[in-house]
N, C-alpha and C. Protein backbone atom coordinates (compact mmCIF):
# COMPACT_ATOMS: atom_id res chain seq x y z
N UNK A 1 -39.36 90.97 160.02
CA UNK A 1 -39.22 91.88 158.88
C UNK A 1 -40.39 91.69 157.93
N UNK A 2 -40.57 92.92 157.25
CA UNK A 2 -41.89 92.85 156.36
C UNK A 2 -41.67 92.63 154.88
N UNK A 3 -41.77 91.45 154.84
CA UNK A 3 -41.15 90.98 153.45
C UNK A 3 -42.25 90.98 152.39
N UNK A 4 -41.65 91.33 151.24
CA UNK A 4 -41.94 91.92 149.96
C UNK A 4 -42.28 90.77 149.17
N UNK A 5 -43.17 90.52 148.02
CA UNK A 5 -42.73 89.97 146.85
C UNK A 5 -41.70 89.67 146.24
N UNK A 6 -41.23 88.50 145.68
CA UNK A 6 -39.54 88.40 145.32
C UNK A 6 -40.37 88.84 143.41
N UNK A 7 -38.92 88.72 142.71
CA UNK A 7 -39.19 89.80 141.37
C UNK A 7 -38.83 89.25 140.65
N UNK A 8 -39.64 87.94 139.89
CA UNK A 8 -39.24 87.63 138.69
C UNK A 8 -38.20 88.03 137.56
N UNK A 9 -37.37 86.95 137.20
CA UNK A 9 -36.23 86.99 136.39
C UNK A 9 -36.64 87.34 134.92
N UNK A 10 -36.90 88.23 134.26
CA UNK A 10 -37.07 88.53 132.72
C UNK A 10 -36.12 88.42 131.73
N UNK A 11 -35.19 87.58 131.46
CA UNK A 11 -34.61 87.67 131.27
C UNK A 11 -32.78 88.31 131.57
N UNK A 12 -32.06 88.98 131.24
CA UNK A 12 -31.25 89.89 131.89
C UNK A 12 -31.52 90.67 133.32
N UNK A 13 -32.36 90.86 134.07
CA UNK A 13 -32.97 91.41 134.87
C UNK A 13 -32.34 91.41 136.11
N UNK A 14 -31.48 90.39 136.52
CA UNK A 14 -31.38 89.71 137.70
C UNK A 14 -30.62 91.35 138.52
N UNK A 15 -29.62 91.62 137.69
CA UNK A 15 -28.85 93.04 138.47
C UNK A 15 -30.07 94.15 139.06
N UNK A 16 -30.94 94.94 138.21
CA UNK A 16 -31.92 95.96 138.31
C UNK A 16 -32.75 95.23 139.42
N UNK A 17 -33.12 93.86 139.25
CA UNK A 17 -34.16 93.39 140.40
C UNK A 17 -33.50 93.44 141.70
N UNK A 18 -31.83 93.05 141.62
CA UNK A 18 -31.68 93.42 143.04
C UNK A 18 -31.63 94.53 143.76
N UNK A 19 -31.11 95.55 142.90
CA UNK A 19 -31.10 96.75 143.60
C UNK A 19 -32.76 97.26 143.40
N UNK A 20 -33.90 96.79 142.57
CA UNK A 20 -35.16 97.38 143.02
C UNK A 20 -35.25 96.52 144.79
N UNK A 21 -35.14 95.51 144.71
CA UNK A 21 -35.49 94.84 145.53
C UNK A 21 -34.66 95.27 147.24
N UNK A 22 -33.73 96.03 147.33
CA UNK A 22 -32.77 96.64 148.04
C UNK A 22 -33.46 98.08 148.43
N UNK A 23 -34.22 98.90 147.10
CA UNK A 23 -34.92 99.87 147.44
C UNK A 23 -36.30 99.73 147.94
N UNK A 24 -36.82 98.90 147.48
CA UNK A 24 -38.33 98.38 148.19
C UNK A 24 -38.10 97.76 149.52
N UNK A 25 -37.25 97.17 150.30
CA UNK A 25 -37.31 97.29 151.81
C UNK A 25 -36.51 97.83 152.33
N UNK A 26 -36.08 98.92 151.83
CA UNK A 26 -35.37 101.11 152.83
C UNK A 26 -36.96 101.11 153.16
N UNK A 27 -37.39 100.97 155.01
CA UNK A 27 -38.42 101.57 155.18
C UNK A 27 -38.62 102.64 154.67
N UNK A 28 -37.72 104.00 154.98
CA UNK A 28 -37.98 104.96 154.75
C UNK A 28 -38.41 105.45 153.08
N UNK A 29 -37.30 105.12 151.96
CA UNK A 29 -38.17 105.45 150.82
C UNK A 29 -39.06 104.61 150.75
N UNK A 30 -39.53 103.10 151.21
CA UNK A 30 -40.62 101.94 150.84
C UNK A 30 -41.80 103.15 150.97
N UNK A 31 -41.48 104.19 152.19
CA UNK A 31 -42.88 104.60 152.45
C UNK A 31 -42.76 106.00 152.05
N UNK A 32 -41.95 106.71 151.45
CA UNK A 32 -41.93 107.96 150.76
C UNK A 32 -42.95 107.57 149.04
N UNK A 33 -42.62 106.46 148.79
CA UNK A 33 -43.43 105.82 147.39
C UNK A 33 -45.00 105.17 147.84
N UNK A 34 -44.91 104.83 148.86
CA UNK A 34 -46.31 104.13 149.13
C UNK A 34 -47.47 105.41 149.51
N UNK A 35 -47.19 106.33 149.81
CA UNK A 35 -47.31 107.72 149.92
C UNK A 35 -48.05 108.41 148.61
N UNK A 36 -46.78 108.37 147.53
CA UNK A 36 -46.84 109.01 146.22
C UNK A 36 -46.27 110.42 146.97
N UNK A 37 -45.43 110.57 147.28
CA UNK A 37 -44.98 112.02 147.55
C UNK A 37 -43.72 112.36 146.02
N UNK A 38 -43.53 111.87 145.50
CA UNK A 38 -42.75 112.48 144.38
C UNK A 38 -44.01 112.83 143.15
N UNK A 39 -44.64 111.87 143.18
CA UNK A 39 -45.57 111.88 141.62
C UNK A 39 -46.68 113.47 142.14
N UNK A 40 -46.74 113.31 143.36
CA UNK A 40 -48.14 114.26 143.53
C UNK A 40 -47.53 115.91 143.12
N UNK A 41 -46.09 115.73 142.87
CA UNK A 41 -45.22 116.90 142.40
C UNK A 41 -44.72 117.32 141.11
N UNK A 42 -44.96 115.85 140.23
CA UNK A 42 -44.13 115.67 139.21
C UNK A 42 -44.75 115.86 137.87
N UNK A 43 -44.08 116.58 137.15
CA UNK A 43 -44.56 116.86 135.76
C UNK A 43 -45.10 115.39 134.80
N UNK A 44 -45.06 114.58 135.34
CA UNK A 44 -45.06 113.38 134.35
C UNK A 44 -46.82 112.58 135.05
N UNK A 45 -47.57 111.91 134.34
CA UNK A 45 -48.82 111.15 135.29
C UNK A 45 -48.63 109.50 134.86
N UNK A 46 -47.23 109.21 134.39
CA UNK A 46 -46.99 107.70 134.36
C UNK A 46 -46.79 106.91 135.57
N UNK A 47 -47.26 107.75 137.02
CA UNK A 47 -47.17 106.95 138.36
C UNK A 47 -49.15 106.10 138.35
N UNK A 48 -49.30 106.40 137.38
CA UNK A 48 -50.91 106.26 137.55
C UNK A 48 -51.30 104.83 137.03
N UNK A 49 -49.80 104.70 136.31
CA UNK A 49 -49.98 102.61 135.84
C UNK A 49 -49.34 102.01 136.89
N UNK A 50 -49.96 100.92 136.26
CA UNK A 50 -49.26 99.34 137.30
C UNK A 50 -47.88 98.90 136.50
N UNK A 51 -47.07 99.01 137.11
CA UNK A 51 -45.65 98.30 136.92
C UNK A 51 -45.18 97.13 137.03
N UNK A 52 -46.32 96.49 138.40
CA UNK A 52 -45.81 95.22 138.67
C UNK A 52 -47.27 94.51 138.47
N UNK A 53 -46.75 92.80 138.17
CA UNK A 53 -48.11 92.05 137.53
C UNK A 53 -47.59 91.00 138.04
N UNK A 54 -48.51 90.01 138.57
CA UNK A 54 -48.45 89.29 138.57
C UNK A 54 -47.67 87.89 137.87
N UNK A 55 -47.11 86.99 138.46
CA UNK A 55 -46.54 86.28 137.64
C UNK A 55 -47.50 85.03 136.60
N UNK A 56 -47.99 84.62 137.81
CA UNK A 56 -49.56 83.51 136.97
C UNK A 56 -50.94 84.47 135.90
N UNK A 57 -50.95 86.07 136.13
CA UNK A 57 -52.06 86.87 135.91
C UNK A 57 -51.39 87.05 134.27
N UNK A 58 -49.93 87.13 133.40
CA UNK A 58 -49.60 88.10 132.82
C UNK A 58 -48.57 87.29 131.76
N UNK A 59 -48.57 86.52 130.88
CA UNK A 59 -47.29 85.82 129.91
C UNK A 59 -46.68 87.87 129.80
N UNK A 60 -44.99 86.94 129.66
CA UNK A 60 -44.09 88.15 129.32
C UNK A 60 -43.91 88.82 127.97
N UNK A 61 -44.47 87.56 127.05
CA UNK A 61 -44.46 87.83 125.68
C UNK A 61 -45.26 88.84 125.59
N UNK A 62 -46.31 89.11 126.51
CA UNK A 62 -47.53 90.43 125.62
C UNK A 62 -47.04 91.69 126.27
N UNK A 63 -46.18 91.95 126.89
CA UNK A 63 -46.00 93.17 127.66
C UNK A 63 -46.18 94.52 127.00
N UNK A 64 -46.21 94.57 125.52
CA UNK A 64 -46.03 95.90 124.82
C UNK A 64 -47.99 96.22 125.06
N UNK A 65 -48.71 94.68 125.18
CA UNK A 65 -50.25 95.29 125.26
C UNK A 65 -50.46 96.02 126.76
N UNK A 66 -49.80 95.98 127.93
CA UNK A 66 -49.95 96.36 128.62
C UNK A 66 -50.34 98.08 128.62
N UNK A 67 -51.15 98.55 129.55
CA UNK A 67 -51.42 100.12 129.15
C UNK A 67 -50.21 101.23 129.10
N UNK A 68 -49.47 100.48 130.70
CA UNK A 68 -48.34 101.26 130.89
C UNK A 68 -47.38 101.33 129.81
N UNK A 69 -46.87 100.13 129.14
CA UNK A 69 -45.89 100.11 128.13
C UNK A 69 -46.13 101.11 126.73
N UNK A 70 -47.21 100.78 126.58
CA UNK A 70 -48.16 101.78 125.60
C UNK A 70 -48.08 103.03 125.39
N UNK A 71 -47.97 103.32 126.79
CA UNK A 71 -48.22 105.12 127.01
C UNK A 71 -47.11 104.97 126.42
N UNK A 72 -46.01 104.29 127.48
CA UNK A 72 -44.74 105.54 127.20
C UNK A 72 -43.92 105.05 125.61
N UNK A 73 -44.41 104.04 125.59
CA UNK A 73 -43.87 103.77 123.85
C UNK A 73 -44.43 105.02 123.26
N UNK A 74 -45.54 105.28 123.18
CA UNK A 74 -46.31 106.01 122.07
C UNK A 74 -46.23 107.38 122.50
N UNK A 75 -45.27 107.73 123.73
CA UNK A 75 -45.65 109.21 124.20
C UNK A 75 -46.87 110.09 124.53
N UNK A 76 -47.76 109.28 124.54
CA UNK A 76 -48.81 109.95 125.23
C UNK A 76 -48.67 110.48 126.70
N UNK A 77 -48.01 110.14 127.56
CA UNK A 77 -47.46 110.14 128.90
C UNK A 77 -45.77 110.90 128.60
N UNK A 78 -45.57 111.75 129.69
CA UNK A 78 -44.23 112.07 129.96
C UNK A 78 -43.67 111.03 130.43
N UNK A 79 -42.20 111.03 130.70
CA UNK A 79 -41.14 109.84 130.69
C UNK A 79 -40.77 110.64 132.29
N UNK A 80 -40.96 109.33 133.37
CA UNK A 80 -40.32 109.82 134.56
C UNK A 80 -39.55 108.70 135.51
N UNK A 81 -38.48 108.30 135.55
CA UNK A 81 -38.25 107.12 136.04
C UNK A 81 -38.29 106.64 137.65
N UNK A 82 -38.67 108.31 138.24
CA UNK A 82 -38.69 107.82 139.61
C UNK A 82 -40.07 107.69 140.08
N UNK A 83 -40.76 108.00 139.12
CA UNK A 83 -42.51 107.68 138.79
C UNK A 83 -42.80 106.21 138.84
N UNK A 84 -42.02 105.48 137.87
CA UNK A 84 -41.86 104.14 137.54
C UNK A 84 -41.68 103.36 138.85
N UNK A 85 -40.35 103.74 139.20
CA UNK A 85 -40.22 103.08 140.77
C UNK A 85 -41.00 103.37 141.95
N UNK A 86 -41.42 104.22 141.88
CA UNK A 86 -42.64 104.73 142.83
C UNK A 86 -43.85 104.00 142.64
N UNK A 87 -44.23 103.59 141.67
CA UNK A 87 -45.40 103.02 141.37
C UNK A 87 -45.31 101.19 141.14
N UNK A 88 -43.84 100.98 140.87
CA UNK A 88 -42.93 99.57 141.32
C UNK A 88 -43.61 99.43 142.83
N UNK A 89 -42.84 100.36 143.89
CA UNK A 89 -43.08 99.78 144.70
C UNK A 89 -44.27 99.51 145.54
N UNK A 90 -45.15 100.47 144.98
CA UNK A 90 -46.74 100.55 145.22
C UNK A 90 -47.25 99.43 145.33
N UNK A 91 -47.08 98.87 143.31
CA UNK A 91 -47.54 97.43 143.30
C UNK A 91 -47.00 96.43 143.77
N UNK A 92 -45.83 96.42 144.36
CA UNK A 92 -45.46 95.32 145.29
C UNK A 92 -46.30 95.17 146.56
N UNK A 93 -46.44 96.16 147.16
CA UNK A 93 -47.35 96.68 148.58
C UNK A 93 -48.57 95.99 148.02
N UNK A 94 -49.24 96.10 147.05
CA UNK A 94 -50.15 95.92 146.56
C UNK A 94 -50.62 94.23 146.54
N UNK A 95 -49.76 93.80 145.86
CA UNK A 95 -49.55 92.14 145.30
C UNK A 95 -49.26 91.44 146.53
N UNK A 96 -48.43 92.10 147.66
CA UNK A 96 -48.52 91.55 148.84
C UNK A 96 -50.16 91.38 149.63
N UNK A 97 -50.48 92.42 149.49
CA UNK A 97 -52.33 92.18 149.99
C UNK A 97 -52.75 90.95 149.81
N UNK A 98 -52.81 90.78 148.35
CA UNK A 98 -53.14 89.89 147.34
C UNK A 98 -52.68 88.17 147.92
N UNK A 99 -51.62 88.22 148.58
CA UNK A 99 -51.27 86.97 148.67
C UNK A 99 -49.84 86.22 147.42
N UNK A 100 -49.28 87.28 146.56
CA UNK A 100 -48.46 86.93 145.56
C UNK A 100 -47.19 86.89 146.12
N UNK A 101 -46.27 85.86 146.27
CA UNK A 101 -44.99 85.52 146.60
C UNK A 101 -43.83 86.15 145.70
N UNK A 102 -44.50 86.03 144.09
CA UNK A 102 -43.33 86.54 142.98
C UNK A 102 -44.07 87.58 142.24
N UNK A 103 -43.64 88.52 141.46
CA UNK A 103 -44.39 89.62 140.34
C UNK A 103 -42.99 90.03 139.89
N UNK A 104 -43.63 90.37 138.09
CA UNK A 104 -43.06 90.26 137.55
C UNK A 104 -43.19 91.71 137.43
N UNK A 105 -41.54 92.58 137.23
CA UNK A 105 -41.23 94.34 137.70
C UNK A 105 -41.71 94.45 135.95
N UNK A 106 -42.40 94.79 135.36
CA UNK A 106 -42.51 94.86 133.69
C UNK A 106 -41.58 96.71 133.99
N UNK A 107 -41.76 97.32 134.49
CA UNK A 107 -41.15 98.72 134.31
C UNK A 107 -39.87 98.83 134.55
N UNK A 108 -39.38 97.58 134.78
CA UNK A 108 -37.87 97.33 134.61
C UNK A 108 -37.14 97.41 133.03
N UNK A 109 -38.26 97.43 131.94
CA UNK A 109 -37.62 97.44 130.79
C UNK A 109 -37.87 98.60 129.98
N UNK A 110 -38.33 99.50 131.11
CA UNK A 110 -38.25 101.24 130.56
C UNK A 110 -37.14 101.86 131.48
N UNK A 111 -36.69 101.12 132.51
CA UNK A 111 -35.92 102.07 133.22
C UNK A 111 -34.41 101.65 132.95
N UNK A 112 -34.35 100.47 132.42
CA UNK A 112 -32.57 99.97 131.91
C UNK A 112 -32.47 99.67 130.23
């Protein structure tokens, strides 16, 4: 089996991480998102940030400096949550390249 990044605990998190973590290995949506087949449709361009960060790259305390958090605090970006997870599971695909065992879902605290 093609195993994923596990998903740092942020506090309260542990419920949302399992079921992200339940949706990131469904081959089938893993690869409907690795794709981008919802965002390349979608009124919103918040699939265009990184969601997931590293756990050693990123303290949790600064997350509001992050770009993604930014946008959608400040509304510069439309609000899309299956954008979010789409681009969740991207950067997991991603961080796996990389060699990262854990990453931390930061777009877990726009979507609960």
């Amino acid at each position: 089996m093609n195993v994923l990044p596990g998903l740092y605990n942020m506090g309260n998190t542990c419920f949302a991480n399992s079921v992200l973590q339940c949706l990131s290995h469904t081959r089938v949506f893993r690869e409907y998102c690795r794709l981008g087949k919802h965002s390349k449709n979608c009124f919103s361009d918040i699939a265009k940030y990184k969601f997931v960060q590293s756990v050693d790259s990123f303290p949790v305390e600064k997350l509001e400096r992050l770009p993604a958090i930014q946008a959608v605090l400040s509304k510069t970006t439309k609000f899309c949550s299956f954008c979010i997870i789409e681009s969740h599971i991207r950067g997991l695909l991603d961080e796996k390249k990389n060699g990262q065992m854990q990453v931390r879902p930061i777009g877990i605290y726009l979507l609960f």
